[in-house]
Protein backbone atom coordinates (compact mmCIF):
# COMPACT_ATOMS: atom_id res chain seq x y z
CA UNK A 1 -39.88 3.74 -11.34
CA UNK A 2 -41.79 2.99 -14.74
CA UNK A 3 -41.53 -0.93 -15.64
CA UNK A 4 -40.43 -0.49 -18.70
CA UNK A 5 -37.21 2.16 -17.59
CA UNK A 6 -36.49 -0.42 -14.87
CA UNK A 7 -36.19 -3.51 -17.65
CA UNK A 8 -34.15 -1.39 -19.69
CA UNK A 9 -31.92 -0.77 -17.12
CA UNK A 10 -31.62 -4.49 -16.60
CA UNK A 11 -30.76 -4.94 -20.38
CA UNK A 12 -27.70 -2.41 -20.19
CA UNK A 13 -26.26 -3.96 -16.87
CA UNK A 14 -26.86 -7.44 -18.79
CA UNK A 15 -24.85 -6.44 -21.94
CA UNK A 16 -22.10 -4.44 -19.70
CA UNK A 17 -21.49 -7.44 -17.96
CA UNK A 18 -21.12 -9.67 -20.63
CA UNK A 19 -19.39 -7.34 -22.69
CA UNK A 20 -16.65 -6.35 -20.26
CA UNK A 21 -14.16 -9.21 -20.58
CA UNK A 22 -14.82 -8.39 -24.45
CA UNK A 23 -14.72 -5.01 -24.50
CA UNK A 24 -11.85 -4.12 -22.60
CA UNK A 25 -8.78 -3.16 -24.28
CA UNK A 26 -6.65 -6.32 -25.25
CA UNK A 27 -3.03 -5.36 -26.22
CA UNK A 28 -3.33 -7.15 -29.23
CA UNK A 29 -5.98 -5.45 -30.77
CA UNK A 30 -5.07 -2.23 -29.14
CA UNK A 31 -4.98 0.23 -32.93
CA UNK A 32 -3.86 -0.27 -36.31
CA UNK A 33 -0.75 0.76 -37.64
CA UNK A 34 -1.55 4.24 -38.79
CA UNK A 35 -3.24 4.57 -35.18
CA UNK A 36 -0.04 3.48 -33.39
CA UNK A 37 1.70 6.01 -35.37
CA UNK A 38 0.06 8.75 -34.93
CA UNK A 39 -0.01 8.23 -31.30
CA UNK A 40 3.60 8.39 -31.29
CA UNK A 41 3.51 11.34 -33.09
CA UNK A 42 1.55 12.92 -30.18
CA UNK A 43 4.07 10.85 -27.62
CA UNK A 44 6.72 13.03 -28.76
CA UNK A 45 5.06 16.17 -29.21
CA UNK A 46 4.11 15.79 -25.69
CA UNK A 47 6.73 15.09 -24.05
CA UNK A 48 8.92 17.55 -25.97
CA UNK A 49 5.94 20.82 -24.79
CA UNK A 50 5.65 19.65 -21.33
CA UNK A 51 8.83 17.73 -19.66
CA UNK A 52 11.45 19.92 -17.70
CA UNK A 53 14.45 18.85 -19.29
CA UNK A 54 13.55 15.52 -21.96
CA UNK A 55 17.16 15.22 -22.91
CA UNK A 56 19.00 14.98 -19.68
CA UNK A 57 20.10 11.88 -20.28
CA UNK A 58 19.09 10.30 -23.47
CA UNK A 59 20.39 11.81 -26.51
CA UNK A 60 17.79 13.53 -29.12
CA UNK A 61 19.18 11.60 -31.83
CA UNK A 62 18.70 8.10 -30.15
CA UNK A 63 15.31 9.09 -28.87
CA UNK A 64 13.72 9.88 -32.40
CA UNK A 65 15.77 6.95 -33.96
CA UNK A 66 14.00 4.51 -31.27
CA UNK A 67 10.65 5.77 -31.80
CA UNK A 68 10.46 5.78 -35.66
CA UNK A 69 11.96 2.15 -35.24
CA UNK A 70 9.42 1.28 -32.69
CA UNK A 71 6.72 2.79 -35.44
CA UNK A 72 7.97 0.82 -38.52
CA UNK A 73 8.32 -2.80 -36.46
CA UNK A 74 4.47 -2.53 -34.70
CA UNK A 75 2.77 -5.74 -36.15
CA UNK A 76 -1.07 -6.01 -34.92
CA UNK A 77 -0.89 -9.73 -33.42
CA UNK A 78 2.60 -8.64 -31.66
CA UNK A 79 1.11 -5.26 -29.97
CA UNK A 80 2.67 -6.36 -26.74
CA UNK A 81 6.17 -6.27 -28.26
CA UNK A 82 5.61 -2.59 -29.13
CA UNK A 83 4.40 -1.77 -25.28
CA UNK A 84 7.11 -3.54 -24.02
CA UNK A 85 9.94 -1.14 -26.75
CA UNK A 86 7.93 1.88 -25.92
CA UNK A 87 8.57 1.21 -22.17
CA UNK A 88 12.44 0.04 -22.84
CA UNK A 89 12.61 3.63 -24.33
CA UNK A 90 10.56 5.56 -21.86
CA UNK A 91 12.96 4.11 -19.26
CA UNK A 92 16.09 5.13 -21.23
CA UNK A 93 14.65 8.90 -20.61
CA UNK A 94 16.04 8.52 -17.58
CA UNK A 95 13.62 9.18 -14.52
CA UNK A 96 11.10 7.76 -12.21
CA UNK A 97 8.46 10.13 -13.11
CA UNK A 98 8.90 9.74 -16.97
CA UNK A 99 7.07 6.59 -17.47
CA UNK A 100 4.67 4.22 -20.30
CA UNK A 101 2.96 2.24 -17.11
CA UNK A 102 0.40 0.64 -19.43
CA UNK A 103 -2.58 1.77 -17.16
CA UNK A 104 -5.87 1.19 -18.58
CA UNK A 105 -4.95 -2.24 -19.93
CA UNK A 106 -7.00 -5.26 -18.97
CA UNK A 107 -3.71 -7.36 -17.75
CA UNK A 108 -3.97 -10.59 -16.15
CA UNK A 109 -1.27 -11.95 -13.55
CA UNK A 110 -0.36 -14.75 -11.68
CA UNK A 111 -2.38 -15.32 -8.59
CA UNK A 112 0.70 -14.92 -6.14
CA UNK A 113 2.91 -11.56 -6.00
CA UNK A 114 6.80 -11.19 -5.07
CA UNK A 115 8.83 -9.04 -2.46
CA UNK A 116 12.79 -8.25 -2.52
CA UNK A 117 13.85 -9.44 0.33
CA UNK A 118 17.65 -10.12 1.38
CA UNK A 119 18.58 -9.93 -2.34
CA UNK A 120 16.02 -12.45 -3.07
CA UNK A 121 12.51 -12.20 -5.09
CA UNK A 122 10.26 -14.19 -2.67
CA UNK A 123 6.50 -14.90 -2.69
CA UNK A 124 4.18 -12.72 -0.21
CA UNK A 125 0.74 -12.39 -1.18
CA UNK A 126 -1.01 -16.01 -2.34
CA UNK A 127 -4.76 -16.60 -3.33
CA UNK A 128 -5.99 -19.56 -0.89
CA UNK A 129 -5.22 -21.92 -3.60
CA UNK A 130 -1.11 -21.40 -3.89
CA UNK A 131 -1.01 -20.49 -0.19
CA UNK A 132 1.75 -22.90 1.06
CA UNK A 133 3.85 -20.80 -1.68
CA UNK A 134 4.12 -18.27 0.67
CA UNK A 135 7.92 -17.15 1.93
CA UNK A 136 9.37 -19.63 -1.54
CA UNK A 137 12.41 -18.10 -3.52
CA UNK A 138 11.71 -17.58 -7.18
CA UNK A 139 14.15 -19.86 -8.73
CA UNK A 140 13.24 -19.76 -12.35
CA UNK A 141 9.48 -19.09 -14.81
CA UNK A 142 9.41 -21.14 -17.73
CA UNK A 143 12.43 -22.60 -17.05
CA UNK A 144 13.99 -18.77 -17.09
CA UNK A 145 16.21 -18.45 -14.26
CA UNK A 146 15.38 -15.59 -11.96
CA UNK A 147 18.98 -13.58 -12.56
CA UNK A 148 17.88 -13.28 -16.29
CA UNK A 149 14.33 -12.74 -15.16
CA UNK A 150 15.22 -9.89 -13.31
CA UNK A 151 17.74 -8.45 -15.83
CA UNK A 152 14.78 -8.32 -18.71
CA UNK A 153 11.88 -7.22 -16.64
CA UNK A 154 14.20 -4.59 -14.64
CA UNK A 155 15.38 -3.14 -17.96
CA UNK A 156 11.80 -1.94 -18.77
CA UNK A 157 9.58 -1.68 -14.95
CA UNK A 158 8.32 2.29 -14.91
CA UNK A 159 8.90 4.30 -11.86
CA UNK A 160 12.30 3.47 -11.56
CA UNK A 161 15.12 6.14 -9.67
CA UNK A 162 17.28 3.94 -8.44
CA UNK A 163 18.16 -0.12 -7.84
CA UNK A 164 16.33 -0.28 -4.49
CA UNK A 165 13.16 1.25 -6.53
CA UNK A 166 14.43 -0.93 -9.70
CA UNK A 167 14.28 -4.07 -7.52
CA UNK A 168 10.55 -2.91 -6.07
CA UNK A 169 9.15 -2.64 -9.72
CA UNK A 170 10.85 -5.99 -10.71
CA UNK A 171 8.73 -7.40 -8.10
CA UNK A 172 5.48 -6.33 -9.25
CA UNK A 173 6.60 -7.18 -12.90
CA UNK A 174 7.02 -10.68 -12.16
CA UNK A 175 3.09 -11.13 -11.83
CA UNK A 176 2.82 -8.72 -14.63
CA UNK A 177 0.85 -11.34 -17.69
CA UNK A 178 1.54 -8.31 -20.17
CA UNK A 179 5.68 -7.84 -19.21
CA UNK A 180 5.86 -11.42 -19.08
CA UNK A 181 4.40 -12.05 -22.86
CA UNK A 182 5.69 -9.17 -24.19
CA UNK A 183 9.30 -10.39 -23.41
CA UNK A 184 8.33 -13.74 -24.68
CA UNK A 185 8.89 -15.43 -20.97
CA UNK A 186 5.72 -16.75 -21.02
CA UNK A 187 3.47 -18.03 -24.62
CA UNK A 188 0.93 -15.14 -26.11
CA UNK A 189 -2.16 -17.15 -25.42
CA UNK A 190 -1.18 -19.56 -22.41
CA UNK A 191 -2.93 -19.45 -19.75
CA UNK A 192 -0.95 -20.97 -17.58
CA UNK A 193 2.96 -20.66 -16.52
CA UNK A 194 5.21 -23.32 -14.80
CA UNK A 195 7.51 -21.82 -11.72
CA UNK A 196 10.31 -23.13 -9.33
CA UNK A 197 10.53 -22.16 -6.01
CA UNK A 198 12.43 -22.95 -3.17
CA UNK A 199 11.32 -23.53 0.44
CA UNK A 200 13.03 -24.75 3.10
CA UNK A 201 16.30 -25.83 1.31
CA UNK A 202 13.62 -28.16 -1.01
CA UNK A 203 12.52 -27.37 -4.70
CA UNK A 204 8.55 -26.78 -5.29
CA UNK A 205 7.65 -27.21 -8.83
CA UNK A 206 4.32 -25.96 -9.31
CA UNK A 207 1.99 -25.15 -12.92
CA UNK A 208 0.16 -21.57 -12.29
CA UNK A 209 -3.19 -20.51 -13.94
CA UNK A 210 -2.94 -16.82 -14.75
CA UNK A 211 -6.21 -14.86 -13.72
CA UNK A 212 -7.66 -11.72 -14.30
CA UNK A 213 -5.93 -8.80 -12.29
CA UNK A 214 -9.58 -7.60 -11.16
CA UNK A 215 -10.44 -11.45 -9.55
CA UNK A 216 -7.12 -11.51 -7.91
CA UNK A 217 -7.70 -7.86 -6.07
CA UNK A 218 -11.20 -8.84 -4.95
CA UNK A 219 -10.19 -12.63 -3.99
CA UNK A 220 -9.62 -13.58 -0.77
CA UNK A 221 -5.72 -13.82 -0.45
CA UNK A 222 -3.17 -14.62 2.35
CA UNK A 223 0.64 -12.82 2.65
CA UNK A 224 2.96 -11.94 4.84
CA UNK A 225 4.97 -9.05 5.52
CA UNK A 226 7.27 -7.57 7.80
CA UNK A 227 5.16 -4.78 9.46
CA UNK A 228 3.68 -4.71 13.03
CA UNK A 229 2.18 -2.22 14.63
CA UNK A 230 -0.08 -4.39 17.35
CA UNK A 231 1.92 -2.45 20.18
CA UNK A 232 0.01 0.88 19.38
CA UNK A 233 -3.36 1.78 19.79
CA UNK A 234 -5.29 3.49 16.82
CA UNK A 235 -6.04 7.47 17.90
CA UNK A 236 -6.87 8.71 14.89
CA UNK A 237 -7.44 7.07 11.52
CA UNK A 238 -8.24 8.80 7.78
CA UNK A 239 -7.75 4.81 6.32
CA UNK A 240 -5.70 1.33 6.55
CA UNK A 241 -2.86 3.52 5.32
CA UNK A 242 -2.86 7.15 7.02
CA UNK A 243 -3.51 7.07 11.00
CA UNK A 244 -1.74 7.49 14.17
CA UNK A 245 -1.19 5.48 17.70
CA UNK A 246 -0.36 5.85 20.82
CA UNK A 247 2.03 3.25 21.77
CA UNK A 248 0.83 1.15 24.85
CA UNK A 249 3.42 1.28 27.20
CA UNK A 250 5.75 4.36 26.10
CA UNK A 251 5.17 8.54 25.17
CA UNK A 252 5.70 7.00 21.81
CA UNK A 253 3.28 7.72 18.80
CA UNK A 254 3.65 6.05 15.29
CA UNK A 255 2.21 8.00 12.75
CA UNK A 256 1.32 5.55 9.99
CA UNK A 257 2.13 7.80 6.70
CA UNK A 258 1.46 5.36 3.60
CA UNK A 259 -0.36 7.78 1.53
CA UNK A 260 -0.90 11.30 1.32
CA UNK A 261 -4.03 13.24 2.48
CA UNK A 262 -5.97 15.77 0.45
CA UNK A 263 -5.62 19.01 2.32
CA UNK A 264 -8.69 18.93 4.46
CA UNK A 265 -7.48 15.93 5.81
CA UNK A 266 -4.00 16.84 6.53
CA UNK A 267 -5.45 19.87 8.64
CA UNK A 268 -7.94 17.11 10.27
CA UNK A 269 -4.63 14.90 11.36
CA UNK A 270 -2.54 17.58 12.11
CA UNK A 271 -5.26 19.14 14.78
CA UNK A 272 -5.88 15.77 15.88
CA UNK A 273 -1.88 15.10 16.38
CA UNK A 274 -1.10 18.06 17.93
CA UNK A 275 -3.96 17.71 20.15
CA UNK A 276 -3.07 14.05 21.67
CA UNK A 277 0.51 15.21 21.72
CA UNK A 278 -0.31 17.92 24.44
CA UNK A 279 -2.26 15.37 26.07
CA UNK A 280 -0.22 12.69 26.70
CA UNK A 281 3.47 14.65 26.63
CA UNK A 282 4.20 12.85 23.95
CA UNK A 283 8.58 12.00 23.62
CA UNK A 284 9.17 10.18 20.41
CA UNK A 285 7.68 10.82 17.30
CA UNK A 286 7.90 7.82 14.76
CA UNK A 287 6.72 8.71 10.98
CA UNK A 288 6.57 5.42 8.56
CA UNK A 289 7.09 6.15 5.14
CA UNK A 290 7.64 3.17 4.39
CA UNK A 291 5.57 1.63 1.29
CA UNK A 292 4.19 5.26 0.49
CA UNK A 293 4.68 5.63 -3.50
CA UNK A 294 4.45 9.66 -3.09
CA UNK A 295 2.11 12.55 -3.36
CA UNK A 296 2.31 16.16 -2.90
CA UNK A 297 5.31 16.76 -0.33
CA UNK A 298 3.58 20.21 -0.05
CA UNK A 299 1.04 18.59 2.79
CA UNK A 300 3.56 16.64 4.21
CA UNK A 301 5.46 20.37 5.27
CA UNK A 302 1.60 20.36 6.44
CA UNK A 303 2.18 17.71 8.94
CA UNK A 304 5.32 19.00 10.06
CA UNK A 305 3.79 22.30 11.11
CA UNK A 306 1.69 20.71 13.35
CA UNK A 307 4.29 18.61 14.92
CA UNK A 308 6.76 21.66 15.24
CA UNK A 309 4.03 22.92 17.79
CA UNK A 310 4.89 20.22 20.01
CA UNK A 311 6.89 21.38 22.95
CA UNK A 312 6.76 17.65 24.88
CA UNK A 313 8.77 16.08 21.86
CA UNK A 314 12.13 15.74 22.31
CA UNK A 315 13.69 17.38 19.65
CA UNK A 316 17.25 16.43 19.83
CA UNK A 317 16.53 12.33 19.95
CA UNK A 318 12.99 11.49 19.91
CA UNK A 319 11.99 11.99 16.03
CA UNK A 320 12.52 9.01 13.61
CA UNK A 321 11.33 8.07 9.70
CA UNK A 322 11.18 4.96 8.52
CA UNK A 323 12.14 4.26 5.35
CA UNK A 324 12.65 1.90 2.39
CA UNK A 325 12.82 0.98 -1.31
CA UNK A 326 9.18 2.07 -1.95
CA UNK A 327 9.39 5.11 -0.04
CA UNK A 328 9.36 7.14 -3.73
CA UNK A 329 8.95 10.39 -5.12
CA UNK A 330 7.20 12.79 -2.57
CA UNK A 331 7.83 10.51 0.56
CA UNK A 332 11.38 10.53 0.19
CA UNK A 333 11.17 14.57 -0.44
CA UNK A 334 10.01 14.65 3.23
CA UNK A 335 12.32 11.61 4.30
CA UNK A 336 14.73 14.68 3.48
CA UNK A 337 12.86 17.79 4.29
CA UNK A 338 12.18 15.80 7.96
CA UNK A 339 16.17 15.36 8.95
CA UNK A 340 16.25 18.95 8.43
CA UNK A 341 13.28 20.89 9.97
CA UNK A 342 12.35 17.89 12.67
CA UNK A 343 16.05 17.30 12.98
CA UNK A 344 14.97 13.23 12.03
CA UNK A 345 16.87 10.13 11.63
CA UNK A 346 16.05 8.06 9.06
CA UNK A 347 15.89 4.32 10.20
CA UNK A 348 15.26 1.15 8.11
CA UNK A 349 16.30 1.14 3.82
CA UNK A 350 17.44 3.24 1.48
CA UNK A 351 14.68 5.36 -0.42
CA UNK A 352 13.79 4.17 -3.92
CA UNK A 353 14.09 8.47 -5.46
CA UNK A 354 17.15 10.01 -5.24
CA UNK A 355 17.37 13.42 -3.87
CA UNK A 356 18.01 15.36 -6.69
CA UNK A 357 16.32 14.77 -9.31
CA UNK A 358 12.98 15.01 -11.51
CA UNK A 359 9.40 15.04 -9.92
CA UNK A 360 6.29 16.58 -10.21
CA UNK A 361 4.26 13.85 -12.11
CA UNK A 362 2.03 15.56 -15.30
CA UNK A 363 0.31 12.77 -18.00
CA UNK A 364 -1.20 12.83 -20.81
CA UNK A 365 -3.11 9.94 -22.95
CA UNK A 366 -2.58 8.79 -26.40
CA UNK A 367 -5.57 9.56 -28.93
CA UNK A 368 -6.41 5.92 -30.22
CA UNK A 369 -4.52 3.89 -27.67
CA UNK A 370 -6.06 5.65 -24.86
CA UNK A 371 -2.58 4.59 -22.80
CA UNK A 372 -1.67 7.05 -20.45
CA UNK A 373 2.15 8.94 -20.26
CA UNK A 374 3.71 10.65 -17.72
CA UNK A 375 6.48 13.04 -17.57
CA UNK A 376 8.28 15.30 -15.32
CA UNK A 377 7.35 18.94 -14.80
CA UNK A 378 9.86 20.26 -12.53
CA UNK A 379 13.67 19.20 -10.69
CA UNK A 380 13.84 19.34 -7.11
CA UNK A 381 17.29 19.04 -5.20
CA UNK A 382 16.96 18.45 -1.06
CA UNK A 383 20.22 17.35 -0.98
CA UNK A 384 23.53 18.03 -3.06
CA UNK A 385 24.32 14.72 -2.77
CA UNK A 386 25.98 12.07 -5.75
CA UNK A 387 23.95 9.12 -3.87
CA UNK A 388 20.80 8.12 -6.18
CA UNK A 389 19.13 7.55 -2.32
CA UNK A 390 18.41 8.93 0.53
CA UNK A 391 20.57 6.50 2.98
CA UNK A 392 19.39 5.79 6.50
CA UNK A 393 21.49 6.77 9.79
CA UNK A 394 20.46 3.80 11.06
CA UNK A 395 20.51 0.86 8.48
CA UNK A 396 18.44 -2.36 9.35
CA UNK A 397 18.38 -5.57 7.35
CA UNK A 398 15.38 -7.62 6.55
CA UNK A 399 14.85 -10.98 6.29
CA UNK A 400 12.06 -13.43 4.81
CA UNK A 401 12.32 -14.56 8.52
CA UNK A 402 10.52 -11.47 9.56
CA UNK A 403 7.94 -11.48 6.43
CA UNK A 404 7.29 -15.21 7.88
CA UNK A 405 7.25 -14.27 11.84
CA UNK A 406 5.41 -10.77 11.16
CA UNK A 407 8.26 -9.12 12.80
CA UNK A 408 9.18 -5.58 12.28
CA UNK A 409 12.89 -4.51 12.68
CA UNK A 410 12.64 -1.16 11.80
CA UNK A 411 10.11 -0.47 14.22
CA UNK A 412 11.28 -2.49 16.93
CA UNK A 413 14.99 -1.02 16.69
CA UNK A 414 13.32 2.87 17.50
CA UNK A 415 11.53 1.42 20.36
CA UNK A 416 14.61 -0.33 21.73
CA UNK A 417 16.46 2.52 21.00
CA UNK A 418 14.35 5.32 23.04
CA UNK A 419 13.80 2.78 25.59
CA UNK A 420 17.20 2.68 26.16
């Protein structure tokens, strides 16, 4: 390569690099007034072309009232109050797929994340630094108690179907540097936030240094959790979060089903299921959904034509999904679609979608923003039903005992149970 090329080349990287943290988009200097308007101009426009049904629950009147009232407050230093009305007002629309998620935004967080857990927000993922916080109740931020945290942040988290999902996006909002400023929980330019935890029937008081969301995905972390899987052997495996085992001892396989496959590789896991099924005479068929935020429920009916070729199953008692809140949107259309053409039981929590509701996620982006909407394009119903959930047959509570002893109930109550 030509010197010259290769030292301009160096130049660009140079100035990218110490641009970036410059560069990106900071909520407070997102667009000017006349921008912000006119991209909630397009907002409505939008939503009014392309969602389903945009009134279902939120009255026209209201709707346009909030957003020219969220158009004549916008102040350029106080952006983050304006995200924070438009996704109060996105949530008011009424469901999970209609959302203002604020993707795109450099956010920072705190370097620890929550799980609900036994009605409880409690810390599971630490950076090495705030490791001994791991398996501490959230007692208050900022002095804040957690009740009235949750209340605030809950009233605004996107994705939201039901209070198992509400709960699951509170969670993840806790971290959250923009929902926490924008509600005025934490200072616009701290860097740092007090917290109260409890461990151990003792109070930890401890000051937090909120980093970039970037450093804490790439840093080396420590959690806990309340999935185990070390009694099944990996057969086939797409990634971390799609594969399936054989169990060690049993005629048991666990398929692992935390995200959806492109189609090529839902045909590459269904000929690789079916085929180890034959082989082994495979009993009991366990599907985790579990954690799996939804996809296209379309190649999950995939995977189930596969499995229906499976004469060695035992198709009165041997197929099981486990569930829970975060089972969302497309996972919990085959939680349902599963009890009926697999003849499943669902095992673990309730799902965080209801069955009949609004899905099919479309987005658009805002012209000067560049923040991303999404809407609704279609209503699916798998179950006339006047629960918000999908409830399991066979409920099982979890504790921050098994987040701190790596112990899985769910699974462990299916293997019990075809043992016996």
């Amino acid at each position: 390569m030509n010197l010259q090329i290769v030292k301009v080349i160096a130049l660009i990287a140079l100035f990218v690099s110490l641009c970036f943290p410059a560069c990106a988009k900071s909520p407070e200097t997102l667009v000017s007034k006349e921008e912000w308007k006119e991209d909630l101009l397009v907002f409505e426009q939008k939503l009014r072309e392309n969602h389903i049904d945009l009134f279902h629950s939120i009255s026209e009147e209201h709707f346009v009232s909030k957003l020219n009232e969220i158009a004549d407050d916008f102040v350029e230093d106080q952006f983050q109050k304006s995200l924070i009305d438009m996704m109060r007002l996105t949530r008011q629309i009424g469901d999970g797929h209609t959302t203002f998620p604020l993707w795109g935004l450099t956010q920072q967080q705190l370097p620890i994340t929550f799980s609900f857990i036994d009605g409880e927000y409690y810390v599971t993922s630490a950076t090495g630094r705030y490791e001994k916080l791991l398996g501490s109740k959230l007692v208050a931020l900022n002095s804040i108690p957690v009740l009235d945290l949750e209340n605030q942040i809950g009233q605004i988290v996107p994705f939201v179907e039901n209070e198992h999902s509400r709960r699951v996006r509170t969670a993840r909002g806790l971290s959250d540097e923009v929902l926490l400023q924008g509600l005025g929980i934490v200072g616009r330019h701290s860097s740092e936030v007090s917290i109260e935890l409890k461990k151990s029937g003792a109070i930890l008081s401890q000051t937090l240094e909120l980093m970039s969301r970037k450093a804490f995905e790439s840093s080396e972390k420590k959690s806990i959790a309340n999935r185990n899987t070390n009694d099944f052997e990996t057969v086939f495996k797409t990634n971390e979060r799609l594969w399936f085992g054989q169990h060690k001892t049993d005629p048991t396989i666990l398929i692992n089903f935390g995200r959806y496959p492109n189609y090529d590789e839902a045909h590459l896991l269904g000929n690789a299921l079916i085929e180890h099924i034959r082989e082994q005479g495979t009993q009991t068929i366990i599907i985790d959904l579990r954690d799996n935020y939804g996809g296209d429920f379309f190649l999950g009916l995939l995977l189930a034509s596969y499995l229906n070729l499976a004469d060695s199953v035992d198709w009165r008692n041997g197929v099981f999904v486990l569930t829970n809140g975060k089972t969302f949107s497309a996972a919990m259309s085959n939680t349902s679609q599963f009890k009926e053409i697999l003849n499943a039981r669902v095992v673990g929590g309730a799902t965080g979608a209801a069955p009949c509701g609004y899905q099919d996620m479309g987005s658009f982006v805002l012209p000067h923003s560049k923040l991303e909407v999404t809407y609704s394009k279609r209503k699916f119903c798998f179950e006339q039903s006047k629960t918000d959930a999908i409830e399991p047959d066979f409920p099982i509570e979890v504790s921050i005992d098994d987040y701190l002893k790596s112990k899985d109930a769910a699974l462990e109550w299916v293997l019990s149970y075809t043992s016996e």
